[in-house]
N, C-alpha and C. Protein backbone atom coordinates (compact mmCIF):
# COMPACT_ATOMS: atom_id res chain seq x y z
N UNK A 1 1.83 0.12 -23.82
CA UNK A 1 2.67 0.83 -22.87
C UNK A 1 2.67 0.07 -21.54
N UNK A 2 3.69 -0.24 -20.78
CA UNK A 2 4.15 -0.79 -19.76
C UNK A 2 3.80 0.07 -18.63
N UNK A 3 2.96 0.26 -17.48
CA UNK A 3 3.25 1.02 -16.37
C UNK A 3 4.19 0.77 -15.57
N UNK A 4 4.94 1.93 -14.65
CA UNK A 4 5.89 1.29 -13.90
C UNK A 4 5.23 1.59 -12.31
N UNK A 5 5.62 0.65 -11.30
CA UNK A 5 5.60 0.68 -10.01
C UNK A 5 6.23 0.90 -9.47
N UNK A 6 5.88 2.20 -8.50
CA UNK A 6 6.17 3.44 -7.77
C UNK A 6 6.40 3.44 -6.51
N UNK A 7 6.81 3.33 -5.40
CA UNK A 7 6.32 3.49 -3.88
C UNK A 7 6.92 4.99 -3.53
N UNK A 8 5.19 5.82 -3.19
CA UNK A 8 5.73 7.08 -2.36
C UNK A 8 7.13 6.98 -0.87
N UNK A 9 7.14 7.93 -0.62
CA UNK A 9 8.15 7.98 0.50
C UNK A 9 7.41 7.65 1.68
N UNK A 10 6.17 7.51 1.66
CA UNK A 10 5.24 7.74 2.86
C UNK A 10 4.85 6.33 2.94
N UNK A 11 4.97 5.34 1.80
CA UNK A 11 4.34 4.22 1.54
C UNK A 11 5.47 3.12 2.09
N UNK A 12 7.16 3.96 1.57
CA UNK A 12 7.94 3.03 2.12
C UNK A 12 8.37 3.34 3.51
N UNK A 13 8.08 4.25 4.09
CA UNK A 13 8.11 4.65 5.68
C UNK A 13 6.79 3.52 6.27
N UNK A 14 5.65 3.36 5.68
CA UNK A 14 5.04 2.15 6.05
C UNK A 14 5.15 0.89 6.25
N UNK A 15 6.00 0.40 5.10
CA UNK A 15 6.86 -0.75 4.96
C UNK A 15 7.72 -1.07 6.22
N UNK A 16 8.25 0.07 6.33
CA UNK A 16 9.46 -0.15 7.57
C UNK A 16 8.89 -0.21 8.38
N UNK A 17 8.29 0.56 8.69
CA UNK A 17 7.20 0.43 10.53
C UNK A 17 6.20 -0.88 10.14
N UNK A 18 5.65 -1.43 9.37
CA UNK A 18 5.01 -2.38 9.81
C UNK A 18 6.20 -3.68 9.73
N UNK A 19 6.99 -3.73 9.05
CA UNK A 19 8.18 -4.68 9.35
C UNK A 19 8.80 -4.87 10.27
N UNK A 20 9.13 -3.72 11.12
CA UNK A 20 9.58 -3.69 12.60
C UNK A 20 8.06 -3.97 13.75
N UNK A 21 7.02 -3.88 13.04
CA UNK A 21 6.04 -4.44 14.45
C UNK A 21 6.21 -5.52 14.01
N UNK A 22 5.89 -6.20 12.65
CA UNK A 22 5.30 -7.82 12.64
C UNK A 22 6.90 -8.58 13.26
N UNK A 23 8.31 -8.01 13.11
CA UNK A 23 9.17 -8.33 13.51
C UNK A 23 9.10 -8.61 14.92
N UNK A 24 9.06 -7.36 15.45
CA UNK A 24 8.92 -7.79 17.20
C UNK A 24 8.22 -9.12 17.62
N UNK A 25 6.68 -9.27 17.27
CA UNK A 25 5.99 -10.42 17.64
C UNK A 25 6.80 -11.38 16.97
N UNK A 26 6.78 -11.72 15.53
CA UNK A 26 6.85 -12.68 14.88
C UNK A 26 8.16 -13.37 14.20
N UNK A 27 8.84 -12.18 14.31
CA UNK A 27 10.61 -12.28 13.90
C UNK A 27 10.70 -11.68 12.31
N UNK A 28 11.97 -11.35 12.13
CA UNK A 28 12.61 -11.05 11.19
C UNK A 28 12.02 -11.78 9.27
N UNK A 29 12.16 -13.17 9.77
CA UNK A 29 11.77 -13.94 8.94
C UNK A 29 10.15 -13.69 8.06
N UNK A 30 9.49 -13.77 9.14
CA UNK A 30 8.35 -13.25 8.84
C UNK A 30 7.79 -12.21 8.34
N UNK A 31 8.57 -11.14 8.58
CA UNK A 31 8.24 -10.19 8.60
C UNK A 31 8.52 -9.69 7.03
N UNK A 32 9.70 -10.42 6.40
CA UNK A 32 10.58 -10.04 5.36
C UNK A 32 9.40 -10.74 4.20
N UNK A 33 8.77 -11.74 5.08
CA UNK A 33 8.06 -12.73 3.62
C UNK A 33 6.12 -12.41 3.84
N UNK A 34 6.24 -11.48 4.56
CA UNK A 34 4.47 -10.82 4.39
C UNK A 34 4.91 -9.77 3.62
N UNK A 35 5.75 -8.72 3.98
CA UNK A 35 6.40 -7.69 3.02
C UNK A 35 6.64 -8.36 1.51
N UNK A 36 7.62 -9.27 1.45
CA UNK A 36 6.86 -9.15 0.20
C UNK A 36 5.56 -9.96 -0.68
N UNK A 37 5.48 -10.34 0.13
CA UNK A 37 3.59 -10.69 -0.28
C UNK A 37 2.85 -9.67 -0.84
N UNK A 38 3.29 -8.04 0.17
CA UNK A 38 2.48 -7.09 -0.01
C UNK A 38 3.11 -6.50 -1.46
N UNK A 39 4.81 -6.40 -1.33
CA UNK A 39 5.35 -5.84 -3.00
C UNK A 39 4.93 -6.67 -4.26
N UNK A 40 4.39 -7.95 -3.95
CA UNK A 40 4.22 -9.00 -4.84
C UNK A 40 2.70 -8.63 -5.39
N UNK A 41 1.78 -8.37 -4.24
CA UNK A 41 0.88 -7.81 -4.82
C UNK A 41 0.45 -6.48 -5.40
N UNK A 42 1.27 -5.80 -5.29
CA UNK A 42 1.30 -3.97 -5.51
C UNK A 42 1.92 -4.00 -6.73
N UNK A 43 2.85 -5.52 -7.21
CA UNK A 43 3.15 -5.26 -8.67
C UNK A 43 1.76 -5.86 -9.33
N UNK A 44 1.20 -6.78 -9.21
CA UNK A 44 0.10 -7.06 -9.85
C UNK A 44 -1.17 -5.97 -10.06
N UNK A 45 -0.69 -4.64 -9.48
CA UNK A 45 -1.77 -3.19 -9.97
C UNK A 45 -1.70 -2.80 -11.12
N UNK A 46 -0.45 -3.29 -11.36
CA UNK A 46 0.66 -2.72 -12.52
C UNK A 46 -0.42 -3.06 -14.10
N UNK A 47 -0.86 -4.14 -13.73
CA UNK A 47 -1.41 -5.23 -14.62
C UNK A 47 -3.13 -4.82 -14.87
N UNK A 48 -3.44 -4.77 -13.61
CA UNK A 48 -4.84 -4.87 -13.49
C UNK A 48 -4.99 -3.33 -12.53
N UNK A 49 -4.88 -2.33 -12.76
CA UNK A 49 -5.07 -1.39 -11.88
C UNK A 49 -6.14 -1.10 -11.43
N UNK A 50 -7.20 -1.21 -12.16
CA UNK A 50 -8.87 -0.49 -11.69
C UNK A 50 -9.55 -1.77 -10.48
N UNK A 51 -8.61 -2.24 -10.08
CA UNK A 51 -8.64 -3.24 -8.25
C UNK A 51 -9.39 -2.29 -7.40
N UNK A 52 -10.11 -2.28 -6.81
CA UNK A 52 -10.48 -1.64 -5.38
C UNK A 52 -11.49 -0.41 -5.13
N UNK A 53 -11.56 -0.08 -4.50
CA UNK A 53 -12.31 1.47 -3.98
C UNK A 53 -11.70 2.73 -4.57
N UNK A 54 -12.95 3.62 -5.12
CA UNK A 54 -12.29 4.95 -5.47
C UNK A 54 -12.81 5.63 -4.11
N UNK A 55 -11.74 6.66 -3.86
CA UNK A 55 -11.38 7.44 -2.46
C UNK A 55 -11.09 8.91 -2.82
N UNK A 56 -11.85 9.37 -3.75
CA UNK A 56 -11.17 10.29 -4.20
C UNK A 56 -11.59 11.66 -2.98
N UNK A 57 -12.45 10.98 -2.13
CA UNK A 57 -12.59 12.38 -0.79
C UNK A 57 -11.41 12.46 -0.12
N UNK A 58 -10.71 11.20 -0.09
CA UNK A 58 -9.23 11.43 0.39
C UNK A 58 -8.23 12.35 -0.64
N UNK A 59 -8.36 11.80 -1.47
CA UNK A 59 -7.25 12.19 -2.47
C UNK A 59 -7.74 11.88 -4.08
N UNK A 60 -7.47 12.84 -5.05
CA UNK A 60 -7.61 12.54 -6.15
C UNK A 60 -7.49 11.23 -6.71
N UNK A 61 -8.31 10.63 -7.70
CA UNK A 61 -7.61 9.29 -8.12
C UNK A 61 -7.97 8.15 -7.45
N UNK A 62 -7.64 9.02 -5.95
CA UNK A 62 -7.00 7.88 -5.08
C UNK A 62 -8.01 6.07 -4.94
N UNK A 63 -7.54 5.00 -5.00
CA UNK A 63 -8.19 4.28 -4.63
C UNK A 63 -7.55 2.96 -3.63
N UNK A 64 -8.09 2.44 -3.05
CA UNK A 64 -7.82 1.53 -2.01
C UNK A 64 -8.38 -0.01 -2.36
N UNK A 65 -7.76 -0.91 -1.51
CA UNK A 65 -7.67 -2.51 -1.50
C UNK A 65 -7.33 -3.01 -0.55
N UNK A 66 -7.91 -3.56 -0.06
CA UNK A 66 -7.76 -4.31 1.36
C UNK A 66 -6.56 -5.64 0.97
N UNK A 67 -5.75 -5.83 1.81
CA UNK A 67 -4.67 -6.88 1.40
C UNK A 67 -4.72 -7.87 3.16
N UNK A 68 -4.85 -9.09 2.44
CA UNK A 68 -4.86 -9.95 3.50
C UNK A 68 -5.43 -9.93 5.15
N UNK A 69 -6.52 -9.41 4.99
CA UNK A 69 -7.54 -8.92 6.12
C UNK A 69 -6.71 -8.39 6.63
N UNK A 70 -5.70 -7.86 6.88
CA UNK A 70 -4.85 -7.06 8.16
C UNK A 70 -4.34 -5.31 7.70
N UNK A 71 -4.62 -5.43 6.33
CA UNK A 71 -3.78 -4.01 5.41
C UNK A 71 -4.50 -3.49 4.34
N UNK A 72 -4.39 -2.15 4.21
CA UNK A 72 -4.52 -1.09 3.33
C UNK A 72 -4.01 -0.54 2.27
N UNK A 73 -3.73 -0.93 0.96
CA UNK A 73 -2.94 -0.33 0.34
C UNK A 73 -3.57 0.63 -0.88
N UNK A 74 -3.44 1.99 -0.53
CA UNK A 74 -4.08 2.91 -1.26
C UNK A 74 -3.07 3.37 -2.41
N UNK A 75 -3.62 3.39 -3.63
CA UNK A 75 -2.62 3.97 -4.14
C UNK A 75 -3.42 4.61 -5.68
N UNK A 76 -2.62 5.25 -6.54
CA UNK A 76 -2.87 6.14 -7.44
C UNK A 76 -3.06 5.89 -9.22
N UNK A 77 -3.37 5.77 -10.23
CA UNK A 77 -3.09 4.99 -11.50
C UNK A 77 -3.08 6.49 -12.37
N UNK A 78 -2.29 6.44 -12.98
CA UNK A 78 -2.10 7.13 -14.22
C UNK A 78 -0.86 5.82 -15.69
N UNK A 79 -1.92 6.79 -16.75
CA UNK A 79 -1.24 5.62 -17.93
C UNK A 79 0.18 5.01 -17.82
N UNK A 80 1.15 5.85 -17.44
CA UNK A 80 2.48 5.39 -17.12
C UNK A 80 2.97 4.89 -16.06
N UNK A 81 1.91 4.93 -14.88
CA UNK A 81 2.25 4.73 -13.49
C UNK A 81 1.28 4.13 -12.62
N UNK A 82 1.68 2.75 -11.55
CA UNK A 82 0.83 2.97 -10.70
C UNK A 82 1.94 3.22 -9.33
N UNK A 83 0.87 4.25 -8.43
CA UNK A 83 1.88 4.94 -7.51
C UNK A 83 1.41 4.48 -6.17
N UNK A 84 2.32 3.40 -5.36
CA UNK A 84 1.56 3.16 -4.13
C UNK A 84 1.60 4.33 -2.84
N UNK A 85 1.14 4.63 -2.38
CA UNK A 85 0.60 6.07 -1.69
C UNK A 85 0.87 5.72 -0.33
N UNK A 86 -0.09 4.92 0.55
CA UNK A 86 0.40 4.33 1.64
C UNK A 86 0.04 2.70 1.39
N UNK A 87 0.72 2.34 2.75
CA UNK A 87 0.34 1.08 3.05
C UNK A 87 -0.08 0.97 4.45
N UNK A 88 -1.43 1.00 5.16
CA UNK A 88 -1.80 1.03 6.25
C UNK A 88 -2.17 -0.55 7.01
N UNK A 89 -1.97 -0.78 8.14
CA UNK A 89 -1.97 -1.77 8.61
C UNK A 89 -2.62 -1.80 9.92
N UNK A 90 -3.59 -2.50 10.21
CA UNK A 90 -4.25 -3.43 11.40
C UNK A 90 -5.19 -2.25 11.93
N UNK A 91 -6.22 -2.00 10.81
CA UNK A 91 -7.12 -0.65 10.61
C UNK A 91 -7.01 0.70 10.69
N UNK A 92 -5.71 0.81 10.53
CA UNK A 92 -5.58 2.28 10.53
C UNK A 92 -6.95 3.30 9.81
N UNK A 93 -6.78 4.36 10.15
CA UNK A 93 -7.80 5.48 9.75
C UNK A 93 -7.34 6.12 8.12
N UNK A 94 -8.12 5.54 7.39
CA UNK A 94 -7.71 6.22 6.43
C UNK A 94 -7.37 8.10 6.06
N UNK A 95 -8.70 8.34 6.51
CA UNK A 95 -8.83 9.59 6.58
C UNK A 95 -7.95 10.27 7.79
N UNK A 96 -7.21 9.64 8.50
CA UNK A 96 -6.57 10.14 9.53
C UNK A 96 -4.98 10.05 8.69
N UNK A 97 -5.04 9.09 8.29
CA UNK A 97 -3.26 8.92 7.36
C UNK A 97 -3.25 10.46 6.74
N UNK A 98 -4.28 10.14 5.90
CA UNK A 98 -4.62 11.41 4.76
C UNK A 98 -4.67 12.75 5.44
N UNK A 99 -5.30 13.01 6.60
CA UNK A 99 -5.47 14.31 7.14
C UNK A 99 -3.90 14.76 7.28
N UNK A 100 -3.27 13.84 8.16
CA UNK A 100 -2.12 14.08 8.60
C UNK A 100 -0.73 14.66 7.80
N UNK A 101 -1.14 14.28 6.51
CA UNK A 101 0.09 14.84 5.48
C UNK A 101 -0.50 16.10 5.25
């Protein structure tokens, strides 16, 4: 069975806001080719899912992976799915993302 890759609504509201900061400093360009560095690696969960930290005080399931010393990408595995949850950037609070929903 094939899993498929997911991005919550909350994960691609991350996407956009960290694309518009690394944009400001760094430009457009840049910004488009760390993004997908990060989709490039969020498909490779797909493959190898049991990657990272279980978090399940945050959230069921939930587990996390640090991506390129600067980012967070927490996300969820079930047999048919891996579900990216957020994508936090330049240390955000995990437990503060999580409180907040």
């Amino acid at each position: 069975m094939t899993r498929q890759l997911v991005f919550a609504p909350e994960a691609r509201a991350d996407l956009r806001r960290l694309f518009a900061y690394i944009a400001e400093d760094a430009g457009a360009a840049r910004a488009a080719a760390f993004l997908q560095r990060v989709e490039t690696y969020c498909q490779g969960l797909v493959d190898f899912p049991q990657r990272g930290t279980m978090r399940d005080d945050l959230l069921p399931s939930l587990r996390t992976v640090g991506f390129a010393r600067r980012a967070t990408i927490a996300f969820t595995v079930r047999p048919d799915v891996v579900r990216i949850v957020r994508v936090l950037y330049g240390g955000r609070d995990l437990r503060v993302a999580f409180d907040d929903e």
